[in-house]
C-alpha atoms as a PDB file:
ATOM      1  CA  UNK A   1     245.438 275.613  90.070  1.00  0.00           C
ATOM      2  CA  UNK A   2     247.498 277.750  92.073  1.00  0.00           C
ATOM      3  CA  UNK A   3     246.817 281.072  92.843  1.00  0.00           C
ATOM      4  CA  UNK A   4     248.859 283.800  92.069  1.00  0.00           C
ATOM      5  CA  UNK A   5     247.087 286.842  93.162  1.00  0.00           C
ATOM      6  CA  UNK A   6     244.091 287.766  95.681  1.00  0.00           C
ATOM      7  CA  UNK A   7     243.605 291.303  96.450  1.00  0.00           C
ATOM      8  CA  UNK A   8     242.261 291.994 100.245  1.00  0.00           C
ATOM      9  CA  UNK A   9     240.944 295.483  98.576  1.00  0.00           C
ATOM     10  CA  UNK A  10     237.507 296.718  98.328  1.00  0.00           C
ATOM     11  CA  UNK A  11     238.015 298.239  95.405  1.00  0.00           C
ATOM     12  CA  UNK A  12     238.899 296.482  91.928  1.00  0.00           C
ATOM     13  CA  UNK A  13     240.454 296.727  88.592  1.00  0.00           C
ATOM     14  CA  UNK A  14     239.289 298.399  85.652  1.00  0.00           C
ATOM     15  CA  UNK A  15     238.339 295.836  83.320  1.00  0.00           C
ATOM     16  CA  UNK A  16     236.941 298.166  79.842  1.00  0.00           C
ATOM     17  CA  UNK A  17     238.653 301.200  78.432  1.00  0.00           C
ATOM     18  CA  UNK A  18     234.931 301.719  77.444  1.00  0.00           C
ATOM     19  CA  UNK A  19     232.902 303.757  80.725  1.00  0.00           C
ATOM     20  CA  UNK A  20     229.918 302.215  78.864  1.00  0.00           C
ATOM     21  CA  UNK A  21     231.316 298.636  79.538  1.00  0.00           C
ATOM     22  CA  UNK A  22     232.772 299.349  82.411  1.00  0.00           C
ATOM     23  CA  UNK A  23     229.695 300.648  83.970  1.00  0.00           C
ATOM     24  CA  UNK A  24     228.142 297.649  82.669  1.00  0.00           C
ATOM     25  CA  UNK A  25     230.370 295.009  84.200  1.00  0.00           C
ATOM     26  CA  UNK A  26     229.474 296.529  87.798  1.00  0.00           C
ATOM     27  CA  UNK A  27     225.801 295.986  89.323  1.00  0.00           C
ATOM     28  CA  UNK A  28     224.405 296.703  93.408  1.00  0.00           C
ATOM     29  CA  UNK A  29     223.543 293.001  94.578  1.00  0.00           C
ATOM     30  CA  UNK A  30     220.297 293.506  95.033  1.00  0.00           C
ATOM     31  CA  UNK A  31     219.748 295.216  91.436  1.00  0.00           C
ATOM     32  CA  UNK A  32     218.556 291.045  90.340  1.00  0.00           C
ATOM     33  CA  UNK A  33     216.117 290.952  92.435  1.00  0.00           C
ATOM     34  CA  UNK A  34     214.972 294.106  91.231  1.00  0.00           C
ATOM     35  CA  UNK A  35     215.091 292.244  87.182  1.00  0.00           C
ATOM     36  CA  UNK A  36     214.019 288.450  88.188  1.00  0.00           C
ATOM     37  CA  UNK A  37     211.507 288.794  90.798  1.00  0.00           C
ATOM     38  CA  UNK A  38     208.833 290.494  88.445  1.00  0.00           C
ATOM     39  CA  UNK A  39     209.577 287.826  86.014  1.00  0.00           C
ATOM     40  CA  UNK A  40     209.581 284.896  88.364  1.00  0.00           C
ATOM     41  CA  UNK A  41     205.483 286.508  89.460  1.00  0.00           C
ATOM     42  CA  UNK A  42     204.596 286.333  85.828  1.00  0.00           C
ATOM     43  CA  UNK A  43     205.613 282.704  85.531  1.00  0.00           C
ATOM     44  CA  UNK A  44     203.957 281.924  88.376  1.00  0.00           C
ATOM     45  CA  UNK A  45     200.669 283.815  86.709  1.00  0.00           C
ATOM     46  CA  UNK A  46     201.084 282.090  83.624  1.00  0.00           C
ATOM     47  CA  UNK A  47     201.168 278.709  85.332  1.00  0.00           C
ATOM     48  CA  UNK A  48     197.665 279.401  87.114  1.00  0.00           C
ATOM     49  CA  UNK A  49     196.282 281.748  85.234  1.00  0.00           C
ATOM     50  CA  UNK A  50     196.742 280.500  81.883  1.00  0.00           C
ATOM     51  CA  UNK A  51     197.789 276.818  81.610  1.00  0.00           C
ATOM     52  CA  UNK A  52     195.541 276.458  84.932  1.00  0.00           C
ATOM     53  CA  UNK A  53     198.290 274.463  86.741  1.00  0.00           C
ATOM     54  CA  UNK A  54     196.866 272.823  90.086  1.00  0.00           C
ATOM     55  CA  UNK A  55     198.234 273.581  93.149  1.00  0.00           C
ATOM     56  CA  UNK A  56     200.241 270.215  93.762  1.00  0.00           C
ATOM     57  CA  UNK A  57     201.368 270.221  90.475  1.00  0.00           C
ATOM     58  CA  UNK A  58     202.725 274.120  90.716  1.00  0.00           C
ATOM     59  CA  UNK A  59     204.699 273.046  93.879  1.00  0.00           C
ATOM     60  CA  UNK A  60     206.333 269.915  92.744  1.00  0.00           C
ATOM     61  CA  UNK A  61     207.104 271.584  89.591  1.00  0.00           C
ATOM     62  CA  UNK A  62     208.549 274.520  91.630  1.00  0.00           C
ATOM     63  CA  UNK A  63     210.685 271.966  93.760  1.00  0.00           C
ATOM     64  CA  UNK A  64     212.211 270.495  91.039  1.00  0.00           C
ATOM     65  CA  UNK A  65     213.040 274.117  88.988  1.00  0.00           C
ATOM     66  CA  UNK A  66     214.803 275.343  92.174  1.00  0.00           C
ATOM     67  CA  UNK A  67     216.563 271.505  92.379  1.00  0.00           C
ATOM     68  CA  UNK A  68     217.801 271.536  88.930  1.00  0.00           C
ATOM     69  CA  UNK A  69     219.254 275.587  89.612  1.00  0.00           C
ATOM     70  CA  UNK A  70     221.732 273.469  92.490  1.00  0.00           C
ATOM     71  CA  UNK A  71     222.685 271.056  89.801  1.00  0.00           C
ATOM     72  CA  UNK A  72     223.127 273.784  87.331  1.00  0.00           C
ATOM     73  CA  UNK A  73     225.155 276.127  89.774  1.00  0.00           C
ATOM     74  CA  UNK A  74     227.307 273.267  90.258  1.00  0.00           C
ATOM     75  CA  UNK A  75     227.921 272.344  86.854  1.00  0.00           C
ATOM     76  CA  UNK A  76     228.094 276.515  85.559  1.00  0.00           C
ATOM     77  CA  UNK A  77     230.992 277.517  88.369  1.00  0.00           C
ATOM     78  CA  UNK A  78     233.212 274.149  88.063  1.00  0.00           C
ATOM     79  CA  UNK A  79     232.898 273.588  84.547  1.00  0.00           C
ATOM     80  CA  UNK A  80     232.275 276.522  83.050  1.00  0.00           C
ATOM     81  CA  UNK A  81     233.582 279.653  85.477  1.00  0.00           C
ATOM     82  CA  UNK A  82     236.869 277.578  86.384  1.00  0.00           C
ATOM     83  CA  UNK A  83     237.398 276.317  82.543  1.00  0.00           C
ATOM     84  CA  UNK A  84     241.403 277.961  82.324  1.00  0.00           C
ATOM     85  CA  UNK A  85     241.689 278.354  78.615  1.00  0.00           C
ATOM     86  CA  UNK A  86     245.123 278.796  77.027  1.00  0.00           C
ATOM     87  CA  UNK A  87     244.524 281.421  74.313  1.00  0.00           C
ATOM     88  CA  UNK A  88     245.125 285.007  75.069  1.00  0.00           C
ATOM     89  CA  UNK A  89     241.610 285.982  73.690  1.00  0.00           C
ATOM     90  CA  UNK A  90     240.022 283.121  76.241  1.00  0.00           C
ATOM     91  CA  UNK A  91     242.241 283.734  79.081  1.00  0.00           C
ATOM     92  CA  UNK A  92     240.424 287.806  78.675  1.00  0.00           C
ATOM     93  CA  UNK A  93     236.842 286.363  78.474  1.00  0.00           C
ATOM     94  CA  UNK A  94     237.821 284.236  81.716  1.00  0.00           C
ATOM     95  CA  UNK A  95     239.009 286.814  83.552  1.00  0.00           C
ATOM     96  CA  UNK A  96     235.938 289.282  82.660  1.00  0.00           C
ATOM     97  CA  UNK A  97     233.326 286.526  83.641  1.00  0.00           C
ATOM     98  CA  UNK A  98     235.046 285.045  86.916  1.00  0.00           C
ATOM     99  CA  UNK A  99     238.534 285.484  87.254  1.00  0.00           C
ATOM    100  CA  UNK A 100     238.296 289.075  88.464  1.00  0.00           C
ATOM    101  CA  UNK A 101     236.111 287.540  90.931  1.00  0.00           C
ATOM    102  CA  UNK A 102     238.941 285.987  92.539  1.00  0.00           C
ATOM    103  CA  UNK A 103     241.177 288.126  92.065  1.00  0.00           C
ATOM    104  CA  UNK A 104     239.461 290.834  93.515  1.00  0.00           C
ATOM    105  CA  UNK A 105     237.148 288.893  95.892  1.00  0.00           C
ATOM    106  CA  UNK A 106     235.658 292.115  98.260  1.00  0.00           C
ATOM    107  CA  UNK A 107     234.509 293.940  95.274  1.00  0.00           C
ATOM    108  CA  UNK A 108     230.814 294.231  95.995  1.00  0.00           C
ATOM    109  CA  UNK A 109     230.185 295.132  92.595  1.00  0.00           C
ATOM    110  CA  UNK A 110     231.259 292.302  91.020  1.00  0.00           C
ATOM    111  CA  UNK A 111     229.491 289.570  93.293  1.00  0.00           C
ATOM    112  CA  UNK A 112     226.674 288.811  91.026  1.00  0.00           C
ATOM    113  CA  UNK A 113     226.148 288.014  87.956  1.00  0.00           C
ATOM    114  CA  UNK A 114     225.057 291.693  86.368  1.00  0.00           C
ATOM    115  CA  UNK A 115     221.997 292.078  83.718  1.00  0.00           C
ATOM    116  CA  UNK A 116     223.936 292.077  80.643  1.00  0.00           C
ATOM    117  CA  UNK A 117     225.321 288.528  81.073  1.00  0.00           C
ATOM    118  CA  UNK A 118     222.606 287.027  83.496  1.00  0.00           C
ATOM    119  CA  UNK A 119     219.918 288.077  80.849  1.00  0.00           C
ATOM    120  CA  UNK A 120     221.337 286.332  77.809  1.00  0.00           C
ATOM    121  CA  UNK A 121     222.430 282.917  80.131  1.00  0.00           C
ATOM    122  CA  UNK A 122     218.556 283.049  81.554  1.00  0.00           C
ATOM    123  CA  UNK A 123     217.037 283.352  77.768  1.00  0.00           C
ATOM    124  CA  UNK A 124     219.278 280.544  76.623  1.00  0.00           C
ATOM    125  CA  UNK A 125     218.101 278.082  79.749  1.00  0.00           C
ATOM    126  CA  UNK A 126     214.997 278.919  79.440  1.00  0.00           C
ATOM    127  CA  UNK A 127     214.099 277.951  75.548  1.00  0.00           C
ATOM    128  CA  UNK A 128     216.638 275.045  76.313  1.00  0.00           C
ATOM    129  CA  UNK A 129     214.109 273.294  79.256  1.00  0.00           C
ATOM    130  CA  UNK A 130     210.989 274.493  77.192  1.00  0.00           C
ATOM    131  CA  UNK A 131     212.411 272.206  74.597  1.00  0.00           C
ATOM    132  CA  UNK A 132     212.984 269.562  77.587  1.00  0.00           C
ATOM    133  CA  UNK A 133     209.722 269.709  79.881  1.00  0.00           C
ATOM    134  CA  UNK A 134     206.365 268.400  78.955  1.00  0.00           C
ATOM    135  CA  UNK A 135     203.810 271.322  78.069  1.00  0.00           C
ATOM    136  CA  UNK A 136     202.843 273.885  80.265  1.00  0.00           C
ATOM    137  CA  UNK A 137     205.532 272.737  83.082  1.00  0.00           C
ATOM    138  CA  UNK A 138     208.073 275.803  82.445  1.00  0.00           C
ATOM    139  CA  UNK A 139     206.506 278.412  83.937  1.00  0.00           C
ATOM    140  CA  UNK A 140     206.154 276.672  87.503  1.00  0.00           C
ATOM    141  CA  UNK A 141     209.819 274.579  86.791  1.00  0.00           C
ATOM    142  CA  UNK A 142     211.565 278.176  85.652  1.00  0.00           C
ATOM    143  CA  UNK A 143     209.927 280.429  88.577  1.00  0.00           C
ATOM    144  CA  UNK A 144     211.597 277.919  90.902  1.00  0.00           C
ATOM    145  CA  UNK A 145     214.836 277.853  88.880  1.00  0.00           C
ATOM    146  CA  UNK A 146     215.360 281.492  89.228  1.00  0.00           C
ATOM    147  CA  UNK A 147     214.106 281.427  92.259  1.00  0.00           C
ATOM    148  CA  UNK A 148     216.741 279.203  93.234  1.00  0.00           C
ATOM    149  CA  UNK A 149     219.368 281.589  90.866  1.00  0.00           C
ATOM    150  CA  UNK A 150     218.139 284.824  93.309  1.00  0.00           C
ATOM    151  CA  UNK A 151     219.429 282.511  96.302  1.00  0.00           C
ATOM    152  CA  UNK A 152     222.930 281.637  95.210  1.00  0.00           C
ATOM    153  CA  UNK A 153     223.609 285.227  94.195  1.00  0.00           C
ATOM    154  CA  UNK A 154     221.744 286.708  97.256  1.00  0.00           C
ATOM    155  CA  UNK A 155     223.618 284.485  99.103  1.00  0.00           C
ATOM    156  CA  UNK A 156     226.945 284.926  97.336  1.00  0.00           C
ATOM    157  CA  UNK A 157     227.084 288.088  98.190  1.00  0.00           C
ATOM    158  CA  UNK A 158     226.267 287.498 101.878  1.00  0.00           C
ATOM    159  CA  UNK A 159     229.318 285.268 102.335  1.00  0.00           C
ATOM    160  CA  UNK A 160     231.809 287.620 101.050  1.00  0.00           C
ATOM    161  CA  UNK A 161     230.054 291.045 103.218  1.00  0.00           C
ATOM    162  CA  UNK A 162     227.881 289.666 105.383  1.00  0.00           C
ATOM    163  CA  UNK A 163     228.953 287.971 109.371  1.00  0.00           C
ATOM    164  CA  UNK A 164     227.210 285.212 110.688  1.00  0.00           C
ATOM    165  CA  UNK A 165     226.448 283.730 113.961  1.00  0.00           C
ATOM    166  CA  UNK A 166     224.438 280.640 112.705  1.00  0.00           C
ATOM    167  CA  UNK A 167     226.562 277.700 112.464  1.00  0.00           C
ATOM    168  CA  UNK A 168     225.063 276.555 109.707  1.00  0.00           C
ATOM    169  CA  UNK A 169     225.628 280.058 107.773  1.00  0.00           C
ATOM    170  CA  UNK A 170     229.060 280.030 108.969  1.00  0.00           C
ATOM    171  CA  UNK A 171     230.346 276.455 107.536  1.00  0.00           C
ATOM    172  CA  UNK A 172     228.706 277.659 104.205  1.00  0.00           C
ATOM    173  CA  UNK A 173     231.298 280.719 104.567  1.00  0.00           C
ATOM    174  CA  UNK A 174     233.934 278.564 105.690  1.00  0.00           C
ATOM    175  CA  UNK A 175     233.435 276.756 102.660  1.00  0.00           C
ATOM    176  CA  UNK A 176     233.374 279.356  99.875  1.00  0.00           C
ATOM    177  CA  UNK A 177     236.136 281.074 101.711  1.00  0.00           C
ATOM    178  CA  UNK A 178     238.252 277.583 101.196  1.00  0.00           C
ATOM    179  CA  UNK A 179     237.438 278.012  97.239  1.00  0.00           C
ATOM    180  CA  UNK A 180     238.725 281.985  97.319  1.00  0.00           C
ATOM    181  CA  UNK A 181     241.667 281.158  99.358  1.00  0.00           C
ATOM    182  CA  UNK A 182     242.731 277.842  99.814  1.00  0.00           C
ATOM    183  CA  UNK A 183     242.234 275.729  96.674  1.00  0.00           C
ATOM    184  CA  UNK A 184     240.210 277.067  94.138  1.00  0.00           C
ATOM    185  CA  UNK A 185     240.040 273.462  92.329  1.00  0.00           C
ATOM    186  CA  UNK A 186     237.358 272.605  95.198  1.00  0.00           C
ATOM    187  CA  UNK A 187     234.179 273.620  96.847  1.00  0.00           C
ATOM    188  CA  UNK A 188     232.371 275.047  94.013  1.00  0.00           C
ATOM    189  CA  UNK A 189     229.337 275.013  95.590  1.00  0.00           C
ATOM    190  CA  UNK A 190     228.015 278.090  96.627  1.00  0.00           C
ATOM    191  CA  UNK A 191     224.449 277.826  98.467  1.00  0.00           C
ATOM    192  CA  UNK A 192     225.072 274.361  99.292  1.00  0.00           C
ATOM    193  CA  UNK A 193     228.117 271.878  99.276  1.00  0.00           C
ATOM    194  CA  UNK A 194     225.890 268.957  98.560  1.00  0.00           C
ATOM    195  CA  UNK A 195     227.257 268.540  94.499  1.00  0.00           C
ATOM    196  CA  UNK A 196     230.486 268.858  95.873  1.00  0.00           C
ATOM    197  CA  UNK A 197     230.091 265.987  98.281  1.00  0.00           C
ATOM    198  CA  UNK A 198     228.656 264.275  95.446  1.00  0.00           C
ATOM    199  CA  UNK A 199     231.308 264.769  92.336  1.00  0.00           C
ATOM    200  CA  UNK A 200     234.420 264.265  95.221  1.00  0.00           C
ATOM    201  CA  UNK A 201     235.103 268.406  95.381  1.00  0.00           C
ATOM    202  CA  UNK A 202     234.528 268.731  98.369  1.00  0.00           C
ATOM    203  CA  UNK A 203     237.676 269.960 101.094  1.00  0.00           C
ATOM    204  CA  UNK A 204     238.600 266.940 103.074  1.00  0.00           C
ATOM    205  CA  UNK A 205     239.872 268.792 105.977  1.00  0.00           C
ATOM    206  CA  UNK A 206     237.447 271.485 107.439  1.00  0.00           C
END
């Protein structure tokens, strides 16, 4: 999709006529860490402490929450984030949940994913892979999930503010700057561009 409009501004638009909803659309990065990490040292207590979860069995569990988050991220900004819909009603909801994101790309209050929509999304995951896993596996599988949730948005935010001198850090940039600015229809991976070497989304020409 072509893009239209990318604002070099750190400042942004005002989405609700509502202060309430305004103020609730905006969130400091670090304000999910603040939410998820006490929740992600309960899981982990409830995997020891009450299903009695051996070590081994915590980590691999762990592993594979935090390995399913990179599938999930994948599947959430391509499929989900970039969906274009054509009603006016849809094209709002868009814009409110990622297209102001583009638009407005060095708006550090709009970088990750604030309480009020993160909250709902990690309920709804969570009773979805409790129906999935085996019982007793979803504390240690969803501590590594958001663990691997806190990453992408902890590094999200890093690409857009933060400069790097690690080559490895810096072709990550490179690469989510290529989404914001260059073609929008690739690179959806943000804390890795594995998926997108995977699913053919990846940019061709680095």
């Amino acid at each position: 999709m072509k893009k239209n409009f990318i604002s070099n501004s750190t400042d942004s638009i005002r989405m609700f006529k509502s202060d309430f909803f305004e103020s609730l659309s905006k969130v400091h990065f670090f304000v999910p860490v603040l939410v998820y990490v006490p929740v992600i040292g309960f899981l982990i207590w409830k995997a020891f402490f009450d299903v009695h979860m051996s070590l081994f069995s915590f980590i691999g569990w762990l592993l594979l929450g935090s390995f399913i988050w990179t599938i999930t991220e994948y599947i959430l900004h391509r499929f989900v984030f970039h969906f274009y819909p054509k009603s006016p009603f849809m094209k709002r909801i868009h814009f409110i949940f990622h297209g102001v994101h583009h638009d407005y790309p060095n708006d550090a209050k709009r970088l990750v994913m604030p309480p009020s929509a993160s909250i709902p999304m990690a309920l709804l995951l969570y009773f979805f892979f409790l129906y999935l896993l085996p019982e007793g596996k979803i504390y240690a599988f969803y501590a590594g999930f958001l663990i691997g949730y806190l990453i992408y948005d902890m590094t999200h935010y890093a690409l857009h503010h933060a400069s790097f001198k690690s080559k490895f850090w810096m072709n990550l940039k490179k690469h989510h700057m290529l989404h914001h600015y260059a073609d929008s229809t690739k690179g959806y991976g943000v804390t890795s561009a594995l998926w997108d070497k995977i699913m053919g989304s990846d940019f061709t020409n680095k």
